[in-house]
Protein backbone atom coordinates (compact mmCIF):
# COMPACT_ATOMS: atom_id res chain seq x y z
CA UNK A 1 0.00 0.00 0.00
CA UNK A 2 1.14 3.71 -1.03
CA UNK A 3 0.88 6.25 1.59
CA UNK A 4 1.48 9.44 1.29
CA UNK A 5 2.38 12.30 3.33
CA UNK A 6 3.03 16.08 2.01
CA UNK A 7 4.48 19.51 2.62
CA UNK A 8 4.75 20.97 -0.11
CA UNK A 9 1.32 21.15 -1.73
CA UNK A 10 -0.19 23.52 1.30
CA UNK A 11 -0.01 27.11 -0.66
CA UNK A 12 -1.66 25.36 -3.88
CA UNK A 13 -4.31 23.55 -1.73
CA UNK A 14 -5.36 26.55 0.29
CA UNK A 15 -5.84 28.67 -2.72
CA UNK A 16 -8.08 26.10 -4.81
CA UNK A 17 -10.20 26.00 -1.79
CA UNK A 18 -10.73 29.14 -1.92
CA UNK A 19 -11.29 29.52 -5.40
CA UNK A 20 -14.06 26.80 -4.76
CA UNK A 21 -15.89 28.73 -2.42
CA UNK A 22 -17.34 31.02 -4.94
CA UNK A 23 -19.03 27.90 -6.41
CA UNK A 24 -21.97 25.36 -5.57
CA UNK A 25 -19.29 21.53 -5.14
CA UNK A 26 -20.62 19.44 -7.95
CA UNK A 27 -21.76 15.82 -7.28
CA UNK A 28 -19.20 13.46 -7.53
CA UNK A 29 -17.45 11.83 -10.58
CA UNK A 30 -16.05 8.66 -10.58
CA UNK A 31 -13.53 7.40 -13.31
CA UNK A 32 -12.91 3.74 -13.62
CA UNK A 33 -9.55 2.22 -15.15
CA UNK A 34 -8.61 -1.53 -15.79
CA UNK A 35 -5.40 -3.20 -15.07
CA UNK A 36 -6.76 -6.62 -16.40
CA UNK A 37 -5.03 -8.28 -19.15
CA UNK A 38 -6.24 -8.85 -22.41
CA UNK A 39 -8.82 -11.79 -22.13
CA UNK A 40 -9.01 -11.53 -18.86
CA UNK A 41 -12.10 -9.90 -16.65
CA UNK A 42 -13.48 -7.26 -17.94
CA UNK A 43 -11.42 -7.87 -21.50
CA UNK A 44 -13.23 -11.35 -21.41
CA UNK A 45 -15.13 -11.85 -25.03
CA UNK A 46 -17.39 -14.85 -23.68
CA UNK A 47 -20.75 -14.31 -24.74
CA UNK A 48 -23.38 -14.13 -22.68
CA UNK A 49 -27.22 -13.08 -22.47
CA UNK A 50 -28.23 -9.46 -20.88
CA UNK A 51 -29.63 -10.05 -17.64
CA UNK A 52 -31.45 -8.37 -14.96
CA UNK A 53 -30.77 -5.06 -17.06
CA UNK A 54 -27.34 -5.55 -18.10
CA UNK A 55 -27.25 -4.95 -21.76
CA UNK A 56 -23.74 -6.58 -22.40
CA UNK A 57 -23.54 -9.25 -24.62
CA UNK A 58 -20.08 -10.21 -23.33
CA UNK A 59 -18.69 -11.47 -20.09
CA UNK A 60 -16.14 -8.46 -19.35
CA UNK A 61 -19.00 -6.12 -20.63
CA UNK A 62 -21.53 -6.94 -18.63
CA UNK A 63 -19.09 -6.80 -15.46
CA UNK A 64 -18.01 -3.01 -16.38
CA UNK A 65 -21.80 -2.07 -16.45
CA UNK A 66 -21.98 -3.28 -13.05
CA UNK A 67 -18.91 -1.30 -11.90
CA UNK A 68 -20.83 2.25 -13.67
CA UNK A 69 -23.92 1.14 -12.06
CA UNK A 70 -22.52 1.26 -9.02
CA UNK A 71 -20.45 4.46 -9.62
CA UNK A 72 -22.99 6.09 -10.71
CA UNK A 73 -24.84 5.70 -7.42
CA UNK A 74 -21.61 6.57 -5.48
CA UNK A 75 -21.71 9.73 -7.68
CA UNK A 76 -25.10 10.96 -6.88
CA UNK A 77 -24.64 10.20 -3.11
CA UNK A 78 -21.02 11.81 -2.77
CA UNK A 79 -20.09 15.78 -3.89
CA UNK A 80 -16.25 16.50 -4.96
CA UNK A 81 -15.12 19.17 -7.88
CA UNK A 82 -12.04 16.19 -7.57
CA UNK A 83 -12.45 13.31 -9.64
CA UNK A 84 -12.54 9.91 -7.79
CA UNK A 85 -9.77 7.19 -9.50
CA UNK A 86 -10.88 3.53 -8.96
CA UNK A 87 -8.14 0.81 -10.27
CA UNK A 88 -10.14 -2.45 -11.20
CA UNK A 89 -9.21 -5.79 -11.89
CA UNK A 90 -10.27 -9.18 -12.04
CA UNK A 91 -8.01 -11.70 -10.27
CA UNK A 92 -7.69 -15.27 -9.08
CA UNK A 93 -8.18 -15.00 -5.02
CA UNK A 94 -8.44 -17.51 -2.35
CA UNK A 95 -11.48 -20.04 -2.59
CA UNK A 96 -12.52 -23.53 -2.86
CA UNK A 97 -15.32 -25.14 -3.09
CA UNK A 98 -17.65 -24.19 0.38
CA UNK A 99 -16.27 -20.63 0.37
CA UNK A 100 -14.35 -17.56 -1.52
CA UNK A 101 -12.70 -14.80 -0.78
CA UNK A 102 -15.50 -12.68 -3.20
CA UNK A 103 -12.68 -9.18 -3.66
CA UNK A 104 -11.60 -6.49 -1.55
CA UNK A 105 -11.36 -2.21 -2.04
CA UNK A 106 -9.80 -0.04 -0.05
CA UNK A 107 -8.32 3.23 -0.15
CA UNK A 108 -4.63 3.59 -1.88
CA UNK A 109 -3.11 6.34 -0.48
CA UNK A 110 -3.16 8.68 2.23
CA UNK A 111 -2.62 11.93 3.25
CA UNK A 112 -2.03 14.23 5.90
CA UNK A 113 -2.16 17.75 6.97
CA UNK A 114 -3.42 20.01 4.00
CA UNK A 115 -5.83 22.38 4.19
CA UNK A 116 -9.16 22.29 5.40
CA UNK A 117 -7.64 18.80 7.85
CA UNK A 118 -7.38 17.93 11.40
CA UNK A 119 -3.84 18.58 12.26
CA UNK A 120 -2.02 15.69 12.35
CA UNK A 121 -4.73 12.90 10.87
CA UNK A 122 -4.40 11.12 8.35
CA UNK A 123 -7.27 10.57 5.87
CA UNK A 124 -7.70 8.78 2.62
CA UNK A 125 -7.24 9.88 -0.57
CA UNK A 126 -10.91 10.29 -2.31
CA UNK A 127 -11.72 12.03 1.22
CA UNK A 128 -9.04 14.18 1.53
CA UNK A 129 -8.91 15.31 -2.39
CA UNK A 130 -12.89 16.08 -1.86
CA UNK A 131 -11.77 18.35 1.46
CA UNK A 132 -8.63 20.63 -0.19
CA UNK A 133 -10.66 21.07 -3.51
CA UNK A 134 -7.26 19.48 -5.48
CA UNK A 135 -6.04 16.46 -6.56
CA UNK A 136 -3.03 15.98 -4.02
CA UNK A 137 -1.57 13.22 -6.07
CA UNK A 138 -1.31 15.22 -9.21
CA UNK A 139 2.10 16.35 -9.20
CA UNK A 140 3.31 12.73 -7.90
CA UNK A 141 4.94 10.72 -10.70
CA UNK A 142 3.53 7.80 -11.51
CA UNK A 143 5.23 4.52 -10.23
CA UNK A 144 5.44 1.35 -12.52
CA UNK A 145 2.39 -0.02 -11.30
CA UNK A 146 0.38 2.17 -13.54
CA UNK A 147 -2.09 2.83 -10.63
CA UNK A 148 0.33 4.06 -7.82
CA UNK A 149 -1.42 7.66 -7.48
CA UNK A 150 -5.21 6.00 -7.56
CA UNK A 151 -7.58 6.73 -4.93
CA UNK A 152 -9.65 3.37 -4.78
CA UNK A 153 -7.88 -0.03 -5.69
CA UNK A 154 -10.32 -2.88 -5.97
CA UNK A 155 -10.33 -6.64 -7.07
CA UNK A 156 -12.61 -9.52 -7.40
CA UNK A 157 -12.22 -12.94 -7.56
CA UNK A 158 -12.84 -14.14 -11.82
CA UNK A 159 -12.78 -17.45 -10.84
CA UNK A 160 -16.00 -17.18 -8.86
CA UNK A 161 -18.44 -19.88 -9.36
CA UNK A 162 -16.51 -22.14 -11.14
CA UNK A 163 -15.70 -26.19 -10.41
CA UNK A 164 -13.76 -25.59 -6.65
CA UNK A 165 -14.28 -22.06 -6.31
CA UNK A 166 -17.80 -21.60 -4.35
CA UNK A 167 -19.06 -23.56 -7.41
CA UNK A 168 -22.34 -23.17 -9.14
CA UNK A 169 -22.92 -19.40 -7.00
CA UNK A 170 -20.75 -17.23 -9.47
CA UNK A 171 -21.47 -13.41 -9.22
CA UNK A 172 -25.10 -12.08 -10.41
CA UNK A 173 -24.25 -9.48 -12.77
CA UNK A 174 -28.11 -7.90 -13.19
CA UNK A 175 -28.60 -4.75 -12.19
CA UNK A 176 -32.38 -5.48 -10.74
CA UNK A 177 -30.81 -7.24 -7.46
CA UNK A 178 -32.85 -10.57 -8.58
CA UNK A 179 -29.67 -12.42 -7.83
CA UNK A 180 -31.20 -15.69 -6.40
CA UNK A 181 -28.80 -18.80 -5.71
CA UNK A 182 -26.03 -16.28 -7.00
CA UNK A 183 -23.74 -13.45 -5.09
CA UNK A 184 -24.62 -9.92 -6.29
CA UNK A 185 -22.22 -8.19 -7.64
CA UNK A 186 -23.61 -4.55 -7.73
CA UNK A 187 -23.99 -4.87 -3.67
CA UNK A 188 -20.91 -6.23 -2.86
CA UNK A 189 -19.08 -3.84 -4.85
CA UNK A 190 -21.47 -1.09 -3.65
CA UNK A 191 -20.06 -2.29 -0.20
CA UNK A 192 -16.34 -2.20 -1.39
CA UNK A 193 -16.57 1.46 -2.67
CA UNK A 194 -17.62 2.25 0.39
CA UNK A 195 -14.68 0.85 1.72
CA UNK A 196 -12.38 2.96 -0.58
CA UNK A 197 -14.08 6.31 0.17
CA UNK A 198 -13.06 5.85 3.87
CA UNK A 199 -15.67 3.69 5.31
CA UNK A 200 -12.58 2.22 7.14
CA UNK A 201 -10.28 2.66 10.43
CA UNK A 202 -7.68 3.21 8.07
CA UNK A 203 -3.94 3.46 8.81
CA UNK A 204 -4.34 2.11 12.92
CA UNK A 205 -3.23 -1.35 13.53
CA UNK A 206 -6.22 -2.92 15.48
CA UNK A 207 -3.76 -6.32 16.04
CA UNK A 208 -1.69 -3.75 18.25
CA UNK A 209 -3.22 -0.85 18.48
CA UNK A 210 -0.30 1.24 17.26
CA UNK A 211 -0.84 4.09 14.59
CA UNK A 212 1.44 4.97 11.76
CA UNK A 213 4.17 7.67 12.10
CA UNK A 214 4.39 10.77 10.56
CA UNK A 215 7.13 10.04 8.53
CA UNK A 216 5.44 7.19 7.38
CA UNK A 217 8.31 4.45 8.12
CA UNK A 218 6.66 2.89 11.08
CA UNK A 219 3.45 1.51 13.72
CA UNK A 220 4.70 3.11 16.45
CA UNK A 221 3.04 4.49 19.76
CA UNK A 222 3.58 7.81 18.87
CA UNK A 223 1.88 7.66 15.52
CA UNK A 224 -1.27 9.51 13.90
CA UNK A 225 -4.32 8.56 14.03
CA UNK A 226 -6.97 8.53 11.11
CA UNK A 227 -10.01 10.68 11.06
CA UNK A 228 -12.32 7.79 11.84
CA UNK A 229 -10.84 7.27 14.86
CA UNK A 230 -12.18 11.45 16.09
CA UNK A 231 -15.93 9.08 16.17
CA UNK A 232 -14.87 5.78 18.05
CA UNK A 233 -16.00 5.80 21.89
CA UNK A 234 -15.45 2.52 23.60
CA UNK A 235 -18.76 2.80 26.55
CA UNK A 236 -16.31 0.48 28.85
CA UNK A 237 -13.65 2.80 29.28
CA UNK A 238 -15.19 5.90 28.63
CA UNK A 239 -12.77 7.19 25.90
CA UNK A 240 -12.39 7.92 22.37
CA UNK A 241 -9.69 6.13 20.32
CA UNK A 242 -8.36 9.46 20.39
CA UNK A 243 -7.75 9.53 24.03
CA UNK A 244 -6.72 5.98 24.42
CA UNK A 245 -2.86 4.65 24.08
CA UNK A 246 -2.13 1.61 21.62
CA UNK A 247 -2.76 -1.28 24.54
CA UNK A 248 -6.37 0.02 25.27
CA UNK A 249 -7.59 0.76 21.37
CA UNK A 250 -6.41 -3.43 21.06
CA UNK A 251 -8.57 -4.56 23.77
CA UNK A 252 -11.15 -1.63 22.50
CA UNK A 253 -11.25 -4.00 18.73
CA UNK A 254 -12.86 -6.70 20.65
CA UNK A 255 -14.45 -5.33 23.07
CA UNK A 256 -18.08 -7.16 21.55
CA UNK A 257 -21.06 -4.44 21.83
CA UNK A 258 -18.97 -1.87 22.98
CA UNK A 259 -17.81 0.79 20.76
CA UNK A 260 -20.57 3.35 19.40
CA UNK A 261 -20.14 5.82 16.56
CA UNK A 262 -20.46 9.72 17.76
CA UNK A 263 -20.66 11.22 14.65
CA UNK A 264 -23.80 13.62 14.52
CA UNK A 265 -25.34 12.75 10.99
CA UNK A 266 -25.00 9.15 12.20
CA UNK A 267 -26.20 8.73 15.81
CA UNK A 268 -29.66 11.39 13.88
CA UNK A 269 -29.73 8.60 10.96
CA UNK A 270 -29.87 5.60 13.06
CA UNK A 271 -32.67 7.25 15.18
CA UNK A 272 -34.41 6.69 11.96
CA UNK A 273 -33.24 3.50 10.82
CA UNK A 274 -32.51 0.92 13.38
CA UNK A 275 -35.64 -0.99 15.14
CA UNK A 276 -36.21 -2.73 18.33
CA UNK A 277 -33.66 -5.51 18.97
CA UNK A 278 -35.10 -8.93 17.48
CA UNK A 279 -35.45 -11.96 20.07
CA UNK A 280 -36.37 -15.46 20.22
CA UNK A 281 -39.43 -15.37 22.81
CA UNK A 282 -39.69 -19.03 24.45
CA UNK A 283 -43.34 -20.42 25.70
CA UNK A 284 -42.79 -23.52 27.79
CA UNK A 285 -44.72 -25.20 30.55
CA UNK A 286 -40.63 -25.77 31.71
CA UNK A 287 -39.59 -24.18 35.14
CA UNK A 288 -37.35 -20.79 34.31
CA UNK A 289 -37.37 -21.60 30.39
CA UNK A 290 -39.41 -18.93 29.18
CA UNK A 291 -38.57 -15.64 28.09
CA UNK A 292 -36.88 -13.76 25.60
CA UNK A 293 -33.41 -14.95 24.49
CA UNK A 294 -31.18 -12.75 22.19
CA UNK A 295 -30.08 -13.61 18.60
CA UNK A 296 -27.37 -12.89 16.01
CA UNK A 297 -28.95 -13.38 12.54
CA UNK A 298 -27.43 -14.99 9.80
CA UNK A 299 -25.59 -13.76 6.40
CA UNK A 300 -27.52 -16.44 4.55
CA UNK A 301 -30.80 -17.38 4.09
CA UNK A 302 -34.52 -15.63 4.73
CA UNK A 303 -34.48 -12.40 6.69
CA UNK A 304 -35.67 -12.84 10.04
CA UNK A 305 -39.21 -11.46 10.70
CA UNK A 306 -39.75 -9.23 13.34
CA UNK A 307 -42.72 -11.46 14.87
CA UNK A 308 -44.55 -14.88 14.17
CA UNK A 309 -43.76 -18.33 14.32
CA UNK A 310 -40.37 -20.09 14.54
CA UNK A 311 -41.83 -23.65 15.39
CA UNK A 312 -41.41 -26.21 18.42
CA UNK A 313 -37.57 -26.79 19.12
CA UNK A 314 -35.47 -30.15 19.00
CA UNK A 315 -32.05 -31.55 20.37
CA UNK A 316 -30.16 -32.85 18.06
CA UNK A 317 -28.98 -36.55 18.85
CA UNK A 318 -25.42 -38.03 18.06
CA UNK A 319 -26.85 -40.56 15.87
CA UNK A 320 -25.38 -43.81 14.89
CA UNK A 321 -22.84 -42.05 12.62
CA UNK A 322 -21.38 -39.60 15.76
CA UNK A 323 -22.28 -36.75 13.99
CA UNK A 324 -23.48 -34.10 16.94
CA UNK A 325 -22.46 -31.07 15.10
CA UNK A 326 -24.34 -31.66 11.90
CA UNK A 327 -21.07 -31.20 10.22
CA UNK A 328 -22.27 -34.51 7.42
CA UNK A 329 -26.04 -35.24 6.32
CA UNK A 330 -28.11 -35.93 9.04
CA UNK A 331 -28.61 -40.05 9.64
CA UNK A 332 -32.41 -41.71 10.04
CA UNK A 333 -32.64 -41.18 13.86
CA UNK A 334 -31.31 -37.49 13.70
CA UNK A 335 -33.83 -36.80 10.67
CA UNK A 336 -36.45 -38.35 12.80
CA UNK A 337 -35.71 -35.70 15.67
CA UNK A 338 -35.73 -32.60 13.75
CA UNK A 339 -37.82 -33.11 10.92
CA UNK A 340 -40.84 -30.30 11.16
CA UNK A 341 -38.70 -28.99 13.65
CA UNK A 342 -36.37 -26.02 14.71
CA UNK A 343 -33.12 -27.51 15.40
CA UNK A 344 -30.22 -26.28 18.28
CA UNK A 345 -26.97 -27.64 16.74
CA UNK A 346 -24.02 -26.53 18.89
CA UNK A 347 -21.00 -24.26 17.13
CA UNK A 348 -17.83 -26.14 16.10
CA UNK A 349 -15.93 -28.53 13.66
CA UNK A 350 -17.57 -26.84 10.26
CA UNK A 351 -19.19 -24.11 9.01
CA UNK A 352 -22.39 -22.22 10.02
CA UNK A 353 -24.13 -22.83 6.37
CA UNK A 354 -23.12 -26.32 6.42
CA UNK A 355 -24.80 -27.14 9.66
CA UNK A 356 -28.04 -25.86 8.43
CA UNK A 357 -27.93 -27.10 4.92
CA UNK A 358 -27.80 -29.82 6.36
CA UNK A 359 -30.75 -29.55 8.65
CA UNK A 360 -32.50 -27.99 6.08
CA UNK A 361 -32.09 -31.17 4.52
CA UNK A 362 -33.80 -33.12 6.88
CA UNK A 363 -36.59 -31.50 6.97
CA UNK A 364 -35.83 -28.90 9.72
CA UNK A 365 -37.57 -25.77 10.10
CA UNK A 366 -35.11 -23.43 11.33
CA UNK A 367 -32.48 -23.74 13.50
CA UNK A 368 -30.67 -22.10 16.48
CA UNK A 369 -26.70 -22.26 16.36
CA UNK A 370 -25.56 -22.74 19.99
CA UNK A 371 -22.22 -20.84 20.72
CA UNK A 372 -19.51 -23.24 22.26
CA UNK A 373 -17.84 -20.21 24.20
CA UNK A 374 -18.70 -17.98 26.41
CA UNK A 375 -19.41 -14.73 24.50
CA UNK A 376 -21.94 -11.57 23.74
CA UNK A 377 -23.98 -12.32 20.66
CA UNK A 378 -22.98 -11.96 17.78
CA UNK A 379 -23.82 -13.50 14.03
CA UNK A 380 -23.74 -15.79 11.17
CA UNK A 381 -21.46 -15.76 8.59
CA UNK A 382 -20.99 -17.38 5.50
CA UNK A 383 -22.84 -17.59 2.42
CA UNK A 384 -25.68 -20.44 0.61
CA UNK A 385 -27.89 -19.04 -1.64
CA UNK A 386 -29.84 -22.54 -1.88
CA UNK A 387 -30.61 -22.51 2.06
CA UNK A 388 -34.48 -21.32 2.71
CA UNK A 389 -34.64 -21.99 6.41
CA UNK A 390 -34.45 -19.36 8.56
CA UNK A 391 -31.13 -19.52 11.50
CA UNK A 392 -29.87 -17.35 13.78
CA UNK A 393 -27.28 -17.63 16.88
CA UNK A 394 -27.51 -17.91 20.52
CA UNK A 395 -25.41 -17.49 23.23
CA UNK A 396 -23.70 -20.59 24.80
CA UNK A 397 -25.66 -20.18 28.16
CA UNK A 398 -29.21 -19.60 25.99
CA UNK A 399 -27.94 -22.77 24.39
CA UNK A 400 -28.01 -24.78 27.57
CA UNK A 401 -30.85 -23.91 28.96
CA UNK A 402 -32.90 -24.46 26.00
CA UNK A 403 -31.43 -27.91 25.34
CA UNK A 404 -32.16 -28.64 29.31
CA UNK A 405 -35.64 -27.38 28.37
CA UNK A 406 -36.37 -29.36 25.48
CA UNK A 407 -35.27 -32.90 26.92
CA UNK A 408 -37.36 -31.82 30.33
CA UNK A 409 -40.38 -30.42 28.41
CA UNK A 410 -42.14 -33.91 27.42
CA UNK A 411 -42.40 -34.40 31.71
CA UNK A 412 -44.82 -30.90 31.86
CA UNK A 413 -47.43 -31.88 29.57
CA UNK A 414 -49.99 -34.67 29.73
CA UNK A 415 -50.14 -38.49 29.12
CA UNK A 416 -51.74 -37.11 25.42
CA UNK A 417 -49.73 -34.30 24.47
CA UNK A 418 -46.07 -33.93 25.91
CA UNK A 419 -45.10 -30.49 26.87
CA UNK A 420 -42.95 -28.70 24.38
CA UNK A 421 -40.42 -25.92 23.96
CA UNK A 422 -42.02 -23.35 21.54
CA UNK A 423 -40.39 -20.23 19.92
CA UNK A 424 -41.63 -17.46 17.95
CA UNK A 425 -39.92 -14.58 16.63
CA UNK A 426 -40.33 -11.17 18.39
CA UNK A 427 -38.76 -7.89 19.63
CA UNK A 428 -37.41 -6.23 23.01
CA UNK A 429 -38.59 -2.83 22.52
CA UNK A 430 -36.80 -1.81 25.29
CA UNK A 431 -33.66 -1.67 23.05
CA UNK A 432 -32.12 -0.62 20.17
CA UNK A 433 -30.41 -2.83 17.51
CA UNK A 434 -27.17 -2.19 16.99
CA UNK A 435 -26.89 0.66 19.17
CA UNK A 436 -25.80 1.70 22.75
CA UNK A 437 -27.88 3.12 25.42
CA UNK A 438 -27.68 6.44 24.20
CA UNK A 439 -28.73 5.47 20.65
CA UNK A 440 -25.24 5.92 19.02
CA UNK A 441 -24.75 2.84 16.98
CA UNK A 442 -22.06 0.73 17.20
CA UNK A 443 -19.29 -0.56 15.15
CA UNK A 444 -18.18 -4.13 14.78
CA UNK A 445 -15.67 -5.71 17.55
CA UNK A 446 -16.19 -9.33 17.96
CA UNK A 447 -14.27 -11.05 20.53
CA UNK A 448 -12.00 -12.84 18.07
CA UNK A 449 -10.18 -10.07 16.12
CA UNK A 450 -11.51 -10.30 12.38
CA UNK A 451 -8.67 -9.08 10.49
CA UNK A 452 -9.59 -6.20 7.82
CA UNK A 453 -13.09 -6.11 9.11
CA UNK A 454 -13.22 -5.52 13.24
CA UNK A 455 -13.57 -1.80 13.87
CA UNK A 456 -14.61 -0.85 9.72
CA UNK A 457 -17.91 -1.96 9.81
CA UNK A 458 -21.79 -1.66 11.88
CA UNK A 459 -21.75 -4.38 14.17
CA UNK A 460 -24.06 -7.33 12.59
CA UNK A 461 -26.27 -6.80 15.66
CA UNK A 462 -28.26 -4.07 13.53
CA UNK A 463 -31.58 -4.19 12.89
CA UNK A 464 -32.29 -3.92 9.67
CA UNK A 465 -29.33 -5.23 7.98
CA UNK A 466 -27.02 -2.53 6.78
CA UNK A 467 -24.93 -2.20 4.15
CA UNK A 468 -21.58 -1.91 5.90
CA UNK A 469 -21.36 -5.00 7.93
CA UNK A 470 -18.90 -7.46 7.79
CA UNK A 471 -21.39 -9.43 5.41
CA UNK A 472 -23.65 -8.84 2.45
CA UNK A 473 -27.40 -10.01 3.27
CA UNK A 474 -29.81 -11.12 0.90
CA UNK A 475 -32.08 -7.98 1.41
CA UNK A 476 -29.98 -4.98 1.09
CA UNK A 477 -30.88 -2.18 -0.99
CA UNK A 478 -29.18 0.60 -2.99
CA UNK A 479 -30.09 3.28 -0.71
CA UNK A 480 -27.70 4.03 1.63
CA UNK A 481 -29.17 6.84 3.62
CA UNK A 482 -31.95 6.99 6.66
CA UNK A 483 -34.58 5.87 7.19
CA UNK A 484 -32.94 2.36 5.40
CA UNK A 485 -28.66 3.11 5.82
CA UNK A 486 -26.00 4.42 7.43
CA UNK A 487 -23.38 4.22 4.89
CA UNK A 488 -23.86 8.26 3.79
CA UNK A 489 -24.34 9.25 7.18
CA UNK A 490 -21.61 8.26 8.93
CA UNK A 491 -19.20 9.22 5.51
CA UNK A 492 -20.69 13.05 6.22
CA UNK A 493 -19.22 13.04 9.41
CA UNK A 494 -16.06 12.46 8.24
CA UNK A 495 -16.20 15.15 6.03
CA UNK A 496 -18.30 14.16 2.86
């Protein structure tokens, strides 16, 4: 990564910014270059059929009208009189055949202390361009990359899709969001952008906590800090990042539930946006098993409704093949338990949409992932377009007692109907999803640090689904302002 710090450009800034005051600042423009090869993404001649609005009529075609769709939304959202530089390519990244890395974006460079700033903060590129009224890079010589003075570099995995790479679920590459059993593109890179305009911690190490230097040569404990970090308050300590050293913004990165966003446009949008915090609500003849238990919803499958019916819960046995876990298809006598059912299958040994599939297989209902530590709530990941069930997450102590309740519950009934652990889905109006107490809402710190993704996201505890979490859901929308988003807000309060 490139990053930039400067001295010299101060004079020239300060008087373009001036210049622009006379003038209304135009909405933003958005210029899109390739760096694939020739064949190769969007250079690839394979024919296709338009789809879901996508006139191409070749592979690398219709991918580039995805990439303008999705500028051109960035462009009416954003202003700049500085023209945003994306650097796009299609590469081969990490996959195989349950998973795949889908791309990544992020800012390229960074700068630091030109006009209109925070004193020593850095900020990327697109941002910071947008704030001095110049392009800062334009009098930096281009390196041999072709794309070293860029503001955006993104890329996305071509082999998507394909026999061992998350095969048969390719990218959707309509425009209509009708992506069915397929990943949609035009979200996901929506969510990328969003990335690259500085919907990111930035330049602070949240493995250590340390910030990098002025001079741009180390992490050290004396570094800068980035201009997100002005909006980070951690509720246990009481502090911004701001005001913390580099040991207590690493415990403040997984600090689960913890760390709210201050910024004003923000903390007024998700008054608007978020809802009541969804729960599980037990009804059980069972001593001390009722109640409401909290959930963390799932990046796959049907969104969760905030009320009606889950369905009467099961245990899941071993089974004669020793599969407890669900981690392989589910044998006769485990079938037999969870058929028409809403299955609690304990975390551990495979992946969250494998467990379901699987009970989805057999006939299940829903199910309720059980966590195997000790730990706030917090979501599902992964991704299965094919799964129609609906699953969430509980918390390893919910999991317990509901299991106790289930194999207890036949004992409260009668000698004709056996009593039973029932769920439906409801809300605790008494809070706010994906907030804090004071409404602020928070960003994403699970317990286990999630490289490139603790800290630069909304915690997946928001209700609805928003389009900077760690994970694309199914029912996202374009519009990423209140009374649906928070992606615009919270990129005005840095300075958009």
């Amino acid at each position: 990564m490139s990053i930039k710090h400067n001295k010299q450009f101060s004079a020239l800034a300060l008087a373009t910014a001036l210049l622009c005051l006379s003038s209304a600042t135009q909405a933003a423009t958005i210029s899109i270059a390739s760096r694939d090869k020739p064949g190769v993404g969007f250079n690839d001649t394979t024919p296709v059929a338009p789809v879901g609005g996508n006139p191409g009529i070749t592979l690398g075609e219709q991918r580039m009208n995805v990439y303008r769709h999705v500028a051109n939304i960035w462009e009416q959202a954003l202003s700049s009189d500085v023209t945003i530089t994306v650097s796009a390519a299609w590469e081969p990244l990490t996959c195989d055949a349950g998973s795949a890395v889908l791309g990544s974006a992020g800012a390229w460079n960074f700068w630091r202390d030109f006009s209109g700033s925070k004193p020593g903060t850095w900020y990327p590129q697109a941002l910071a361009n947008k704030i001095a009224g110049v392009n800062l890079s334009a009098d930096t010589p281009e390196d041999s990359t072709g794309y070293g003075n860029v503001d955006i570099k993104t890329q996305f995995n071509v082999n998507l899709g394909n026999e061992g790479c998350l095969t048969g679920s390719g990218f959707y590459l309509g425009l209509d969001g009708n992506a069915g059993s397929k990943v949609n593109f035009a979200t996901t890179l929506l969510h990328e952008l969003g990335h690259g305009l500085g919907f990111a911690l930035g330049l602070t190490s949240t493995s250590t906590g340390l910030r990098v230097n002025a001079d741009f040569t180390a992490y050290a404990e004396n570094g800068l800090p980035s201009v997100w970090e002005s909006f980070m308050y951690d509720n246990t300590v009481g502090k911004t990042w701001l005001a913390m050293n580099s040991a207590e913004r690493k415990a403040s990165a997984i600090n689960p539930l913890k760390l709210a966003w201050t910024g004003n446009n923000a903390v007024v949008g998700a008054a608007q946006t978020l809802k009541a915090t969804p729960v599980v609500k037990i009804n059980t003849s069972v001593p001390g098993a009722s109640g409401l238990y909290d959930i963390g919803t799932a990046s796959f499958g049907p969104a969760i409704p905030v009320a009606g019916t889950l369905g009467t819960l099961a245990n899941l046995p071993a089974g004669t093949s020793n599969n407890p876990l669900a981690c392989a298809a589910l044998d006769a006598a485990q079938t037999a338990a969870v058929a028409g059912k809403v299955a609690i299958i304990d975390r551990g040994a495979c992946t969250f949409n494998i467990k379901v599939k699987n009970a989805q297989i057999a006939g299940a209902v829903g199910v309720l992932i059980a966590d195997n530590v000790d730990a706030p709530i917090s979501g599902l990941g992964g991704s299965d377009n094919t799964i129609t069930i609906p699953a969430v997450r509980i918390t390893k102590a919910a999991g317990t007692k509901l299991k106790d309740a289930v194999a207890r519950a036949p004992a409260y009934g009668s000698r004709a109907k056996p009593g039973t652990v029932l769920g439906a889905w409801s809300t605790d109006a008494s809070r706010v999803a994906g907030a804090d107490a004071l409404g602020r809402p928070l960003l994403y710190t699970p317990a286990a640090l999630a490289g490139g993704s603790s800290v630069s996201h909304w915690d997946v505890s928001a209700t609805p689904n928003l389009l900077m979490e760690p994970f694309i859901n199914s029912d996202l929308t374009n519009i990423m302002v209140a009374p649906k988003d928070l992606t615009v807000p919270l990129l005005k309060d840095l300075g958009w």
